[in-house]
C-alpha atoms as a PDB file:
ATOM      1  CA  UNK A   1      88.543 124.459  74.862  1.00  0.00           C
ATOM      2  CA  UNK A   2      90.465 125.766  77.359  1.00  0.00           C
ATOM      3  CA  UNK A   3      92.620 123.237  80.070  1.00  0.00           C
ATOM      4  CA  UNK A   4      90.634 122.740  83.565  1.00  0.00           C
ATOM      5  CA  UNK A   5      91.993 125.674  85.813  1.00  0.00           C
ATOM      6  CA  UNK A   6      91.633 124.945  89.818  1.00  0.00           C
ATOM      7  CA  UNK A   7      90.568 128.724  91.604  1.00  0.00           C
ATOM      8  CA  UNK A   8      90.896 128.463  95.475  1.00  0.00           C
ATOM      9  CA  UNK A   9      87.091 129.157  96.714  1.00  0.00           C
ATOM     10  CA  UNK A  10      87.779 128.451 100.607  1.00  0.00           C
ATOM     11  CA  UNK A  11      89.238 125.936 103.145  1.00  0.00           C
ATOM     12  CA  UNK A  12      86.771 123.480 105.601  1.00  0.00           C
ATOM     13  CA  UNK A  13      87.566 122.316 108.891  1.00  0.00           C
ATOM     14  CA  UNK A  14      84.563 119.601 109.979  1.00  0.00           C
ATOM     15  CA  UNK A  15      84.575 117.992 113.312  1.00  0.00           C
ATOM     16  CA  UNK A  16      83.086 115.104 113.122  1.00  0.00           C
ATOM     17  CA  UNK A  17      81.101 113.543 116.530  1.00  0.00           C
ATOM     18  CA  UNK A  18      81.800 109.678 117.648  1.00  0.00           C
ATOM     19  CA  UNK A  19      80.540 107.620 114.777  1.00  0.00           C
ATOM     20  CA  UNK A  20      77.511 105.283 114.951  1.00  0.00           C
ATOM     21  CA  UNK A  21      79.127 101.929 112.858  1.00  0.00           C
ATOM     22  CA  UNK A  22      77.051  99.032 111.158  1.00  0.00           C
ATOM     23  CA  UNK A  23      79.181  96.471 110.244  1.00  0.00           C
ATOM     24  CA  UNK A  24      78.833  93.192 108.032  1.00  0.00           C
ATOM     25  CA  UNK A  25      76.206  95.130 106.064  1.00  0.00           C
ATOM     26  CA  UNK A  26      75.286  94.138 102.274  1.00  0.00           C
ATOM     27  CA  UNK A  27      77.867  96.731 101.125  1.00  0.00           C
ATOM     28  CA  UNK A  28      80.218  96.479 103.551  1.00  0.00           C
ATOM     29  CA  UNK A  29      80.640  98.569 107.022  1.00  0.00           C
ATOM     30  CA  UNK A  30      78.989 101.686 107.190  1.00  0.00           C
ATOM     31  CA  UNK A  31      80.128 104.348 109.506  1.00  0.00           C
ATOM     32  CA  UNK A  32      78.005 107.664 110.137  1.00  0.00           C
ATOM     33  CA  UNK A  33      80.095 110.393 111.641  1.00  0.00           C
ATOM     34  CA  UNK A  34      77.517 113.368 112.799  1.00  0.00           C
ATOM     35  CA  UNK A  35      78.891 116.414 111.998  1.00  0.00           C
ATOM     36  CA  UNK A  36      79.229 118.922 115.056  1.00  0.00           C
ATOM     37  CA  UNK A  37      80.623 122.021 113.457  1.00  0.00           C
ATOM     38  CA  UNK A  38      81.983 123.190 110.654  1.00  0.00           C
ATOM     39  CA  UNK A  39      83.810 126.116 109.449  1.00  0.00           C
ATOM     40  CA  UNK A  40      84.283 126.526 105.435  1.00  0.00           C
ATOM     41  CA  UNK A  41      86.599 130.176 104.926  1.00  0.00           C
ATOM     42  CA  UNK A  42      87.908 132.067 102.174  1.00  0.00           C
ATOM     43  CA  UNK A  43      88.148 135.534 100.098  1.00  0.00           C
ATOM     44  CA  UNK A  44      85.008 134.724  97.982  1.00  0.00           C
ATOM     45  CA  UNK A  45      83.108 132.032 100.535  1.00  0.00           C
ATOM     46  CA  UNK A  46      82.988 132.292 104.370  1.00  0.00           C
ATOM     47  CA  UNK A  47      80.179 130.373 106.217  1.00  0.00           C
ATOM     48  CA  UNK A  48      79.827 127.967 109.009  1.00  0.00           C
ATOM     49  CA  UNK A  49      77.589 124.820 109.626  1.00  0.00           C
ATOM     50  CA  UNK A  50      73.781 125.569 110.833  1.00  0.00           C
ATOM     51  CA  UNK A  51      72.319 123.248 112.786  1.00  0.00           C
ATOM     52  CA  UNK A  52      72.614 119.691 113.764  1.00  0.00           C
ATOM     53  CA  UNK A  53      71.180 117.682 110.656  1.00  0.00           C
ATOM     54  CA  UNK A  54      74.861 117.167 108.633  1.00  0.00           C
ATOM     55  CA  UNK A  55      76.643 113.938 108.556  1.00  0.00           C
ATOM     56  CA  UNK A  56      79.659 111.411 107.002  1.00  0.00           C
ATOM     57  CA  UNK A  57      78.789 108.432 105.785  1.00  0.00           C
ATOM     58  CA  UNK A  58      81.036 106.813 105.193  1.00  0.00           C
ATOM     59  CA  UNK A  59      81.067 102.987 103.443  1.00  0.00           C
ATOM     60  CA  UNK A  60      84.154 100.814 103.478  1.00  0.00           C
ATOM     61  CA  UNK A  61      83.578  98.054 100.878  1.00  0.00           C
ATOM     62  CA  UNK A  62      84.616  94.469 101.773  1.00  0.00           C
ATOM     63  CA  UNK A  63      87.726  95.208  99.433  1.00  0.00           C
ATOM     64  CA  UNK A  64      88.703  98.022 101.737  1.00  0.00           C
ATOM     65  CA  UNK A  65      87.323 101.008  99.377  1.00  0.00           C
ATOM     66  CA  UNK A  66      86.187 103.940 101.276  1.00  0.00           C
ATOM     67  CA  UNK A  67      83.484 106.232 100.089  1.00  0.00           C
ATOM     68  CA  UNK A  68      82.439 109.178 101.521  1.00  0.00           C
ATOM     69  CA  UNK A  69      78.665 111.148 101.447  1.00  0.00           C
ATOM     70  CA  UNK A  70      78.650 114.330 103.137  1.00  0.00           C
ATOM     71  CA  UNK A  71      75.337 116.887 103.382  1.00  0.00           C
ATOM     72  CA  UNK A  72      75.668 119.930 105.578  1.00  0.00           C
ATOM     73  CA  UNK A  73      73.440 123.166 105.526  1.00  0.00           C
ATOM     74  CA  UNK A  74      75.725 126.347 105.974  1.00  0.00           C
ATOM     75  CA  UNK A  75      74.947 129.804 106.799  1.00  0.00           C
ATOM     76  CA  UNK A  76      77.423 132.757 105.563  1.00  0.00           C
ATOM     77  CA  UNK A  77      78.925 135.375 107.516  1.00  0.00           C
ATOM     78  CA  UNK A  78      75.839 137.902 106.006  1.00  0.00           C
ATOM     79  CA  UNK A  79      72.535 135.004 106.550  1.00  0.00           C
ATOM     80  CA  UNK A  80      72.779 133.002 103.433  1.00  0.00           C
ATOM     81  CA  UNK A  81      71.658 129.517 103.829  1.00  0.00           C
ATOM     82  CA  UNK A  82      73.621 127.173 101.673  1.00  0.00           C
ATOM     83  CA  UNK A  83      73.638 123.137 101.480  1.00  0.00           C
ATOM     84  CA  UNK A  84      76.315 121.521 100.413  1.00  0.00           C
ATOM     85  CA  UNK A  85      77.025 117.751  99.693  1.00  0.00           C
ATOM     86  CA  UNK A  86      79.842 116.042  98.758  1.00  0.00           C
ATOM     87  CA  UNK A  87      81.021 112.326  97.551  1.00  0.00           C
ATOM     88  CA  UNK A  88      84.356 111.098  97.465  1.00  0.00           C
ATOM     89  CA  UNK A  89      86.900 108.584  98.197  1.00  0.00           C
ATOM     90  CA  UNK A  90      89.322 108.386 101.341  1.00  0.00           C
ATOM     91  CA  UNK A  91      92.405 106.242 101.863  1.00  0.00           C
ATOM     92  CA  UNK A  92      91.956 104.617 105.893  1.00  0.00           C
ATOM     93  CA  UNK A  93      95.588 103.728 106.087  1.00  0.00           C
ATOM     94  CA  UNK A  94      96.886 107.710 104.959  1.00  0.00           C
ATOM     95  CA  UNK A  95      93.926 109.266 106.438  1.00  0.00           C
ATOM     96  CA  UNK A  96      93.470 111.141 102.780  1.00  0.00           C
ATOM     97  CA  UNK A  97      90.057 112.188 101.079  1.00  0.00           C
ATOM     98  CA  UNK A  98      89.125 113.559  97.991  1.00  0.00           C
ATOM     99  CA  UNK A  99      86.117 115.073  97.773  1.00  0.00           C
ATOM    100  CA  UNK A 100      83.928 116.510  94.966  1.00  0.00           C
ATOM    101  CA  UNK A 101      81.634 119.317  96.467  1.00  0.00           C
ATOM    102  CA  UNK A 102      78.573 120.856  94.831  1.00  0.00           C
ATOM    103  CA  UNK A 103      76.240 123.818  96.531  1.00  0.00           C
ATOM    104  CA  UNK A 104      72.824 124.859  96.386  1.00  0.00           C
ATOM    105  CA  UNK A 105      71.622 127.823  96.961  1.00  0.00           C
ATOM    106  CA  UNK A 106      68.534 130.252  96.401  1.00  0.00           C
ATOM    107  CA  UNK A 107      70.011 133.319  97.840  1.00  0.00           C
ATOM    108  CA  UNK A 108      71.020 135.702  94.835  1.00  0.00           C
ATOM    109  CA  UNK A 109      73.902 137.369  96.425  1.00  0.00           C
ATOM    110  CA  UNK A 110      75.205 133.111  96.173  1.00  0.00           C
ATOM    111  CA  UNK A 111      73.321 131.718  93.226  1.00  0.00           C
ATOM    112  CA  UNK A 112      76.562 131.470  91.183  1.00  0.00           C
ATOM    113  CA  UNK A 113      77.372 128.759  93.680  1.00  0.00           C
ATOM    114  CA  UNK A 114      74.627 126.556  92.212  1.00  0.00           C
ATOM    115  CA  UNK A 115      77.026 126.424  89.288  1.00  0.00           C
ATOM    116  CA  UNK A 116      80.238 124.800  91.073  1.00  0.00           C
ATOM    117  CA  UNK A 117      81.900 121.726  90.810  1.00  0.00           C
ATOM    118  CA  UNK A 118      84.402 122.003  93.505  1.00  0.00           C
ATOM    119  CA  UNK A 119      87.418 119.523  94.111  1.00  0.00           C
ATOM    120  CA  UNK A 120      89.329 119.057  97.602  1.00  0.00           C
ATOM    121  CA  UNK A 121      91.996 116.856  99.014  1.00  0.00           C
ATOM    122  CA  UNK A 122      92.095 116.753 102.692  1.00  0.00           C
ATOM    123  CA  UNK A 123      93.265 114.598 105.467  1.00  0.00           C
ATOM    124  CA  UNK A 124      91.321 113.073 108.667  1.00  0.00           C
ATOM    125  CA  UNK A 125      92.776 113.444 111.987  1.00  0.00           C
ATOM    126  CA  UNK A 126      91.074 110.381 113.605  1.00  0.00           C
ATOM    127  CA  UNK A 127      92.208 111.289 117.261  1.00  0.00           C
ATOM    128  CA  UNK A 128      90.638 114.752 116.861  1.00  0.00           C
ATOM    129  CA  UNK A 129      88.155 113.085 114.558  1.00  0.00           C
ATOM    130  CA  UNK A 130      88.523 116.098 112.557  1.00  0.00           C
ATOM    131  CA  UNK A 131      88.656 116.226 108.582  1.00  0.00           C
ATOM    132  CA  UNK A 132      90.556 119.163 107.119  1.00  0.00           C
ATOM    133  CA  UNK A 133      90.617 120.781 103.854  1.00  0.00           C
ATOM    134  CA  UNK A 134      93.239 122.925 102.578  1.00  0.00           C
ATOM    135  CA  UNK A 135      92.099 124.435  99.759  1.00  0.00           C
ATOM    136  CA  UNK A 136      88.721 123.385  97.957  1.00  0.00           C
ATOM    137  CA  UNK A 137      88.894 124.726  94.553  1.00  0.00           C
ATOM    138  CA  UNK A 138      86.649 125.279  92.190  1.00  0.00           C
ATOM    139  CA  UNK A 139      86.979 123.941  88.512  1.00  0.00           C
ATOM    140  CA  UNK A 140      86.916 126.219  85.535  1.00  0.00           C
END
């Protein structure tokens, strides 16, 4: 078996609108961030968020772990619909996130996306409330 390779797919910016938060609930606080746009661009994947049902969730447990669940439905610069959804972990005091990224897709010009794990590291810009991503990579 070959070692895990990392091949850069595309970056993500995702602003995030003002976040609705539930606190003291049975897993801790909750915090759901609508997503208002987002932007994911590369050489092999360029597409940017369509419409307005895509948001954060994000759950800090009562021991201060953060865990992130993020669905978004993108459209590609030639019409393919694609969702994506991600889980992950962020650090609140760095403002770091790593997220795990799979796609799903029934356009054929995309379908090999159905077949990607993808792994980012990106930071959150809480005065922008704006969550980059570098590089997301997929894993080989």
């Amino acid at each position: 078996m070959k070692p895990l390779e990392l091949v850069p797919l595309c970056s993500a910016v995702i602003e995030v609108s003002e976040a609705i938060i539930l606190e003291n609930t049975p897993t801790g606080t909750l915090m759901v961030g609508e997503i208002r746009d987002s932007r994911w661009e590369g050489e092999r994947f360029r597409a940017r968020q369509r419409g307005r049902a895509a948001a954060d969730w994000l759950n800090v447990a009562p021991d201060g772990t953060a865990t992130v669940d993020v669905r978004l439905t993108l459209e590609t610069h030639d019409g393919a619909l694609v969702f994506v959804e991600y889980t992950g972990r962020s650090h609140l005091d760095t403002g770091a996130a790593y997220a795990a990224p799979q796609f799903r897709t029934g356009d054929p010009r995309y379908a090999w996306l159905n077949r990607v794990q993808a792994v980012a590291k990106g930071v959150w810009d809480g005065d922008a409330m704006v969550m980059t991503y570098p590089v997301i990579y997929e894993m080989r």
